[in-house]
C-alpha atoms as a PDB file:
ATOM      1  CA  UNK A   1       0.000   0.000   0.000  1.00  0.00           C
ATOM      2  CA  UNK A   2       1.252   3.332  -0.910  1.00  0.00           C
ATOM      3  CA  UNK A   3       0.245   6.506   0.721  1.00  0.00           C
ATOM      4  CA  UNK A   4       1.485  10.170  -0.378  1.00  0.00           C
ATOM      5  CA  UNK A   5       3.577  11.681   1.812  1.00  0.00           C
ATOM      6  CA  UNK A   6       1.494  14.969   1.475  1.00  0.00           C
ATOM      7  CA  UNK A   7      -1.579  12.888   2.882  1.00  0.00           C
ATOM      8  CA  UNK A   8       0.046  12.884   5.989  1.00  0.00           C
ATOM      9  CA  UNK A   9      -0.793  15.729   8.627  1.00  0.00           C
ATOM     10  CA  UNK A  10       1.909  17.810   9.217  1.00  0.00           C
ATOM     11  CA  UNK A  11       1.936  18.133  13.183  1.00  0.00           C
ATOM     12  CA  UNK A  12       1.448  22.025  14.874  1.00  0.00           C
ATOM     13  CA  UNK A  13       0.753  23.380  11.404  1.00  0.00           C
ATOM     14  CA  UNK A  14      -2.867  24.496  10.731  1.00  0.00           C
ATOM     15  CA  UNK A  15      -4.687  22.196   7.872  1.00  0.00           C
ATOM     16  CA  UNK A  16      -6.294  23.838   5.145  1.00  0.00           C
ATOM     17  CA  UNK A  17     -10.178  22.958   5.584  1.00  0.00           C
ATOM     18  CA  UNK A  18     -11.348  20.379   2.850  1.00  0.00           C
ATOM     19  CA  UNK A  19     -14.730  19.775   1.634  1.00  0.00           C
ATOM     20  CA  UNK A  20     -16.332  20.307  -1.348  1.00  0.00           C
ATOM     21  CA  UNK A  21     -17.036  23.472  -3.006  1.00  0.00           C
ATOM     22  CA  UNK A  22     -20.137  25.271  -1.040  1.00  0.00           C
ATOM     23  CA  UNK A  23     -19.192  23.859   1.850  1.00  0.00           C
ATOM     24  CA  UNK A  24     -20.191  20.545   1.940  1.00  0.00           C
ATOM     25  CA  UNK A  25     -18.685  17.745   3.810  1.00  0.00           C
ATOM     26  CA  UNK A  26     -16.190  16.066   1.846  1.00  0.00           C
ATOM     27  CA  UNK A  27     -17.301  12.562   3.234  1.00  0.00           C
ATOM     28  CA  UNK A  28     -16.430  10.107   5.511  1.00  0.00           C
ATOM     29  CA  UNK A  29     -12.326  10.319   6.277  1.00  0.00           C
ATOM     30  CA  UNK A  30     -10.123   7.364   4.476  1.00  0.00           C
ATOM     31  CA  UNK A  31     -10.089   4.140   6.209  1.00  0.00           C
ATOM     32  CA  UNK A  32      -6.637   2.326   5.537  1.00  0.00           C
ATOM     33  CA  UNK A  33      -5.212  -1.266   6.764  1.00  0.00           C
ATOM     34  CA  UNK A  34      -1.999   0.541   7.510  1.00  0.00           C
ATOM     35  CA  UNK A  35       1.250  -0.810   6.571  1.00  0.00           C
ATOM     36  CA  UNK A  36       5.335  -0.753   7.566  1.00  0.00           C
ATOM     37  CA  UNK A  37       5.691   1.419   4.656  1.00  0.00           C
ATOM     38  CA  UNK A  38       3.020   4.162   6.225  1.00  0.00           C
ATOM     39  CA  UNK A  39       4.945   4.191   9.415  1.00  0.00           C
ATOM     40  CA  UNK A  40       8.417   5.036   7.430  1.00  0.00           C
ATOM     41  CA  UNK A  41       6.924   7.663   5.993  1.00  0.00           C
ATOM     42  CA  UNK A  42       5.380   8.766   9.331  1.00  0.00           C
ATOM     43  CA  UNK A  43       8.825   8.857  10.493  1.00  0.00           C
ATOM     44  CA  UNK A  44      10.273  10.629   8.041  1.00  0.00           C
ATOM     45  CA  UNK A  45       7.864  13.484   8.115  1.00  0.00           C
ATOM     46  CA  UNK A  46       8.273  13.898  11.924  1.00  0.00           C
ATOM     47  CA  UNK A  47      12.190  14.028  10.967  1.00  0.00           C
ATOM     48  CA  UNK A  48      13.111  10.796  12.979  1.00  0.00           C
ATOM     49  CA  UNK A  49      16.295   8.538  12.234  1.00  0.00           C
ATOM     50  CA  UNK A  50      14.855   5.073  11.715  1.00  0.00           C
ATOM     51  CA  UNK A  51      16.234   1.533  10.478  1.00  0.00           C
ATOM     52  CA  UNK A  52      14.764  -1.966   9.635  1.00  0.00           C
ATOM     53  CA  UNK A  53      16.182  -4.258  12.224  1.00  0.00           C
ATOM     54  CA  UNK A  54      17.503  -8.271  11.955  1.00  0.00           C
ATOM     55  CA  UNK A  55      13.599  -9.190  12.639  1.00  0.00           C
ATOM     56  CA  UNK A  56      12.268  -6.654  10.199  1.00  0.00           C
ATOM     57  CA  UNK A  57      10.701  -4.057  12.478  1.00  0.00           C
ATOM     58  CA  UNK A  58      10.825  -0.636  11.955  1.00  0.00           C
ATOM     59  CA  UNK A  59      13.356   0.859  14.817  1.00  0.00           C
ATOM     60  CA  UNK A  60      13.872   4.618  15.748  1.00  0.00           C
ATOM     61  CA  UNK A  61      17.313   5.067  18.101  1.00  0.00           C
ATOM     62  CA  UNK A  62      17.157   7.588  20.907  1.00  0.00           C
ATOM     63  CA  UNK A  63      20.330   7.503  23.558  1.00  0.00           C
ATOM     64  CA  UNK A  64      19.286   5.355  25.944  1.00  0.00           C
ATOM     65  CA  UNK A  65      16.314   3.818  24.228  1.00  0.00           C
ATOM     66  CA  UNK A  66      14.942   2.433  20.746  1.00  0.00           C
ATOM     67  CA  UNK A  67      11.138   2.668  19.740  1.00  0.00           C
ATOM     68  CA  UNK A  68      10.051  -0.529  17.436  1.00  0.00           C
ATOM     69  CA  UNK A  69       6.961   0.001  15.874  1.00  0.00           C
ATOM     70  CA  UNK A  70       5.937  -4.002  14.826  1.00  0.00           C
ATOM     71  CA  UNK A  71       2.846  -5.100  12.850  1.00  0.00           C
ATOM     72  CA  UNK A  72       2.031  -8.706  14.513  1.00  0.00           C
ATOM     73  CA  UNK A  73      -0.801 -11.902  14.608  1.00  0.00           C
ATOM     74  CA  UNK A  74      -1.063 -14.128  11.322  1.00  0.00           C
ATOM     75  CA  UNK A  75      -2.099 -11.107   9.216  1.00  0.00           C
ATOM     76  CA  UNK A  76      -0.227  -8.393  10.458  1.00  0.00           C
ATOM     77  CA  UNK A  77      -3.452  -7.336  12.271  1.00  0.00           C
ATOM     78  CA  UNK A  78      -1.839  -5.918  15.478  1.00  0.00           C
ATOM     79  CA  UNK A  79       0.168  -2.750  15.419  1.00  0.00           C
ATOM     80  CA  UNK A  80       2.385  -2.294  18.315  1.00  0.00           C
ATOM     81  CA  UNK A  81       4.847   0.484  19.268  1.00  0.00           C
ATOM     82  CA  UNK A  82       7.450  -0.787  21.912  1.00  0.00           C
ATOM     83  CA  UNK A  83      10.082   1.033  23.779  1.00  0.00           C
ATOM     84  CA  UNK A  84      13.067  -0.945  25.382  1.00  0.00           C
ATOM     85  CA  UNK A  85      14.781   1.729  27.563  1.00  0.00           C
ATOM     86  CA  UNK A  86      18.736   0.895  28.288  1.00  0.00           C
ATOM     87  CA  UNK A  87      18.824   2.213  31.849  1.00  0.00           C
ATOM     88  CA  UNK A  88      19.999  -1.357  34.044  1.00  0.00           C
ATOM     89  CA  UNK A  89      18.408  -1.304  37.756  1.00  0.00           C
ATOM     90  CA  UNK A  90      20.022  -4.241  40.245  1.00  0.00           C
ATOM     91  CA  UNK A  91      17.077  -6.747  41.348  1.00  0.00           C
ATOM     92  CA  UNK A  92      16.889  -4.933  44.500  1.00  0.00           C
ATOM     93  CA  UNK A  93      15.525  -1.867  43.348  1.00  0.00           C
ATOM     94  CA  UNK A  94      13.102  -3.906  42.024  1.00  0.00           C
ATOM     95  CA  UNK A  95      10.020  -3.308  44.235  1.00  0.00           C
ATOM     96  CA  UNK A  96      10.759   0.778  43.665  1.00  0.00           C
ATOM     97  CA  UNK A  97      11.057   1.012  40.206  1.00  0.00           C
ATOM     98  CA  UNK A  98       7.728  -1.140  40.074  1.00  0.00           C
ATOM     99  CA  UNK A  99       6.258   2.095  42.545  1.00  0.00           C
ATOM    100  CA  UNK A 100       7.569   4.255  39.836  1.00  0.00           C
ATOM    101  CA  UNK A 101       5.870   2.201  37.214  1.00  0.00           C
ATOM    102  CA  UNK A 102       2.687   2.016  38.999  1.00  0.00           C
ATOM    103  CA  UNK A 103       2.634   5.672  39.099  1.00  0.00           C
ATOM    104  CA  UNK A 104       2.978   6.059  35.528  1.00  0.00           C
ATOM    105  CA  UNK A 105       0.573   3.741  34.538  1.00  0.00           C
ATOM    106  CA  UNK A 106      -1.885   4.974  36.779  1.00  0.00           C
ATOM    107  CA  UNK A 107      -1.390   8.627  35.614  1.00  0.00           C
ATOM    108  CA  UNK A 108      -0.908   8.416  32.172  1.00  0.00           C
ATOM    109  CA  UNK A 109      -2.387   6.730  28.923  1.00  0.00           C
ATOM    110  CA  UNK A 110       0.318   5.330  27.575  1.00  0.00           C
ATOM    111  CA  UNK A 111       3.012   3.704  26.654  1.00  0.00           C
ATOM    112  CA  UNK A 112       2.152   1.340  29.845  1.00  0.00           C
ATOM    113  CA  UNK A 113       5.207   0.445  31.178  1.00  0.00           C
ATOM    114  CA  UNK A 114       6.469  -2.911  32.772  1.00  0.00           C
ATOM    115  CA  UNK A 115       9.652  -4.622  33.858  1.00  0.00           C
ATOM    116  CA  UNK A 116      11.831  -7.149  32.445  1.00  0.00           C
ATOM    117  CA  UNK A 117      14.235  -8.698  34.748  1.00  0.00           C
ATOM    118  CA  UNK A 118      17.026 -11.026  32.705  1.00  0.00           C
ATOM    119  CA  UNK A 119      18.342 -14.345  33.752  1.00  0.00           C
ATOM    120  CA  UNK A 120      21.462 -12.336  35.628  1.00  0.00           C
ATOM    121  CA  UNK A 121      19.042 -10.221  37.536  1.00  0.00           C
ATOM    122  CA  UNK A 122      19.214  -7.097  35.635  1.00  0.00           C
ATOM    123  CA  UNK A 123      15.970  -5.340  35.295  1.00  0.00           C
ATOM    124  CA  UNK A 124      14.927  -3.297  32.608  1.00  0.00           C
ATOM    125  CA  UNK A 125      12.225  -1.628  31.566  1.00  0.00           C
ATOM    126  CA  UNK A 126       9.888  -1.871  28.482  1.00  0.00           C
ATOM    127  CA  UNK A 127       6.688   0.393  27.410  1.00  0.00           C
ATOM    128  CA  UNK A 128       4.086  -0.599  25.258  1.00  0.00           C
ATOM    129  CA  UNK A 129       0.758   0.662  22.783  1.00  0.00           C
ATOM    130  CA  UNK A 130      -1.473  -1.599  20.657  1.00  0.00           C
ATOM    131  CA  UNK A 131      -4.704  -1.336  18.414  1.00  0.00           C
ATOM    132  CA  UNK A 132      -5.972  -3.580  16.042  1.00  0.00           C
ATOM    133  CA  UNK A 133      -5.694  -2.836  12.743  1.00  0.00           C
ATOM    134  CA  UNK A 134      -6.752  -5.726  10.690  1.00  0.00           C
ATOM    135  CA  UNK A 135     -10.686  -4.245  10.071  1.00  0.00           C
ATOM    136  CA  UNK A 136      -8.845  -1.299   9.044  1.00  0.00           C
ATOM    137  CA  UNK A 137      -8.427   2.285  10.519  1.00  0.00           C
ATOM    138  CA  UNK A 138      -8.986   5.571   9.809  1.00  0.00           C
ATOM    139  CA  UNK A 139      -5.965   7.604   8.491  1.00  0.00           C
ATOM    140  CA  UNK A 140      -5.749  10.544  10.740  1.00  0.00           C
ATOM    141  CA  UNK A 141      -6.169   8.572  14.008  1.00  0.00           C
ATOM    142  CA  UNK A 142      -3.492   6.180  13.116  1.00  0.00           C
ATOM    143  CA  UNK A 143      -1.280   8.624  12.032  1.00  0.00           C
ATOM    144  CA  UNK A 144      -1.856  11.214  15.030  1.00  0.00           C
ATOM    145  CA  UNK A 145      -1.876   8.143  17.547  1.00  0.00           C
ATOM    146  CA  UNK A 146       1.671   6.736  16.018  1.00  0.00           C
ATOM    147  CA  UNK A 147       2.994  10.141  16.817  1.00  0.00           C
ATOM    148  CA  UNK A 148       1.493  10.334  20.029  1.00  0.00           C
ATOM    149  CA  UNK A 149       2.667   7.103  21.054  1.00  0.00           C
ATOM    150  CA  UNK A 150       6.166   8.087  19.893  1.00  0.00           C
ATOM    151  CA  UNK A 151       6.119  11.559  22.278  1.00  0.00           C
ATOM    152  CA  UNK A 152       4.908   9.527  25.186  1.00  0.00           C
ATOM    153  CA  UNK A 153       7.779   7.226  24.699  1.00  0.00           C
ATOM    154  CA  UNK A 154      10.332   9.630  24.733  1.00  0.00           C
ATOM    155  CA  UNK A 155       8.165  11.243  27.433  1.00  0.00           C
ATOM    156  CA  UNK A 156       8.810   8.243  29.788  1.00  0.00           C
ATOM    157  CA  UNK A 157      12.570   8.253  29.540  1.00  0.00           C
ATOM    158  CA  UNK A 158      12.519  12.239  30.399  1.00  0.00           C
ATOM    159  CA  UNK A 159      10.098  11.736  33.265  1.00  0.00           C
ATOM    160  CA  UNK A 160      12.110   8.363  34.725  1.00  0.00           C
ATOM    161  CA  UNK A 161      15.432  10.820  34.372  1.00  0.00           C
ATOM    162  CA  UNK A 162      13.505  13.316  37.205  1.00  0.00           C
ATOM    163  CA  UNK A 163      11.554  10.841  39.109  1.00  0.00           C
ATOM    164  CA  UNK A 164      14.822   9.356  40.381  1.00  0.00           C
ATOM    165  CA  UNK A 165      17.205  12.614  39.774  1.00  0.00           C
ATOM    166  CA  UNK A 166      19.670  10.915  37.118  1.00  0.00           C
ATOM    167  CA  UNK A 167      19.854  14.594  35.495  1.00  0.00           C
ATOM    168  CA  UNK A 168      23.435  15.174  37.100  1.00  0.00           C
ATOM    169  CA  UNK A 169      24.348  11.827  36.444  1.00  0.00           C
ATOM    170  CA  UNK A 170      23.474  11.914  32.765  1.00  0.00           C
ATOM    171  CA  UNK A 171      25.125  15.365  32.465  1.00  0.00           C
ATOM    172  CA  UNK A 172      28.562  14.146  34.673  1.00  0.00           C
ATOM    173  CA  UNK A 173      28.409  10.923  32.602  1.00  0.00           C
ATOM    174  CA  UNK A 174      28.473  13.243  29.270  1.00  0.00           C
ATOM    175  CA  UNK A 175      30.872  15.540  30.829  1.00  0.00           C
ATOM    176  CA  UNK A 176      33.328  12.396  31.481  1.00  0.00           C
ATOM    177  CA  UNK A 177      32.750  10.865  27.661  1.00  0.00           C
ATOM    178  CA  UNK A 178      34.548  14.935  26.729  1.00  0.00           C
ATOM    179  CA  UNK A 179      36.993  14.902  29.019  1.00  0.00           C
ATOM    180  CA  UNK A 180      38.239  11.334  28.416  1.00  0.00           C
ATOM    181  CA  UNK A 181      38.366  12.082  24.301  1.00  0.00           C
ATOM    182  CA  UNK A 182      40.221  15.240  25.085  1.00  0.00           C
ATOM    183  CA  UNK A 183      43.351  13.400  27.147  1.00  0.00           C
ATOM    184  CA  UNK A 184      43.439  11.424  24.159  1.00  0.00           C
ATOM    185  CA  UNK A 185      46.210  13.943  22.742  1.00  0.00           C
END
């Protein structure tokens, strides 16, 4: 499935008002079974650095984090836009980074957010939206959603960073990367 570029809303700018001449509704909006191909374009208008990974998802990088957006289920009928955030807590810190989770899932939409803890005990954390899409969807919501999604992703990672103060870490840990390639002389 191909869609033009120029169908896609461009986000903050106003839309010029369609309809037929006279002022008559233009009609019920396009309903689309939306594809990998959409979502590359999505990205692309919203200026984001993406790649197809081993598995053949769609991946956007951020430091720290990567945003898959997946089409899954025998027909591709599930779309699914997963974050896997780097940060590494020890098991112990288990039981308050679940706190922290609860809170964010109880306050916000989404991604919902849940742990992952790996056979050596490292937990991580992972944030997750779904819709069905196999009946089809309309154009705008799917695209404005798949944005959406995307900004609450990044949204997490910036609101984890305050929740447990990791600002001046972050910045020291930056600050460290510059000094160390500047002894290199």
């Amino acid at each position: 499935m191909s869609i033009d570029p120029s169908s896609i809303p461009s986000f903050g700018a106003p839309q010029p008002q369609g309809g037929q001449p006279g002022g008559a509704p233009a009609g019920p909006p396009p309903v689309i079974v939306p594809d990998q191909n959409l979502v590359a374009q999505l990205l692309d208008q919203m200026q984001l650095k993406h790649v197809v990974d081993e598995e053949g998802d769609l991946t956007a990088p951020w430091e720290g984090f990567r945003v898959y957006y997946m089409f899954r289920g025998e027909q591709k009928e599930l779309f699914a836009v997963r974050a896997f955030y780097d940060r590494a807590f020890p098991l112990e810190k288990k039981g308050e980074i679940l706190d922290l989770v609860d809170e964010w899932n109880r306050e916000t939409l989404w991604p919902k957010v849940y742990t992952h803890t790996h056979e050596d005990g490292v937990v991580r954390l992972i944030g997750e939206s779904q819709m069905i899409i196999g009946a089809g969807v309309n154009l705008e919501y799917f695209v404005t959603t798949t944005a959406n999604w995307t900004q609450a992703s990044v949204g997490f990672e910036q609101w984890m960073v305050e929740r447990l103060g990791l600002q001046d870490e972050i910045e020291n840990e930056e600050g460290d990367g510059a000094a160390e390639e500047g002894d290199e002389s």
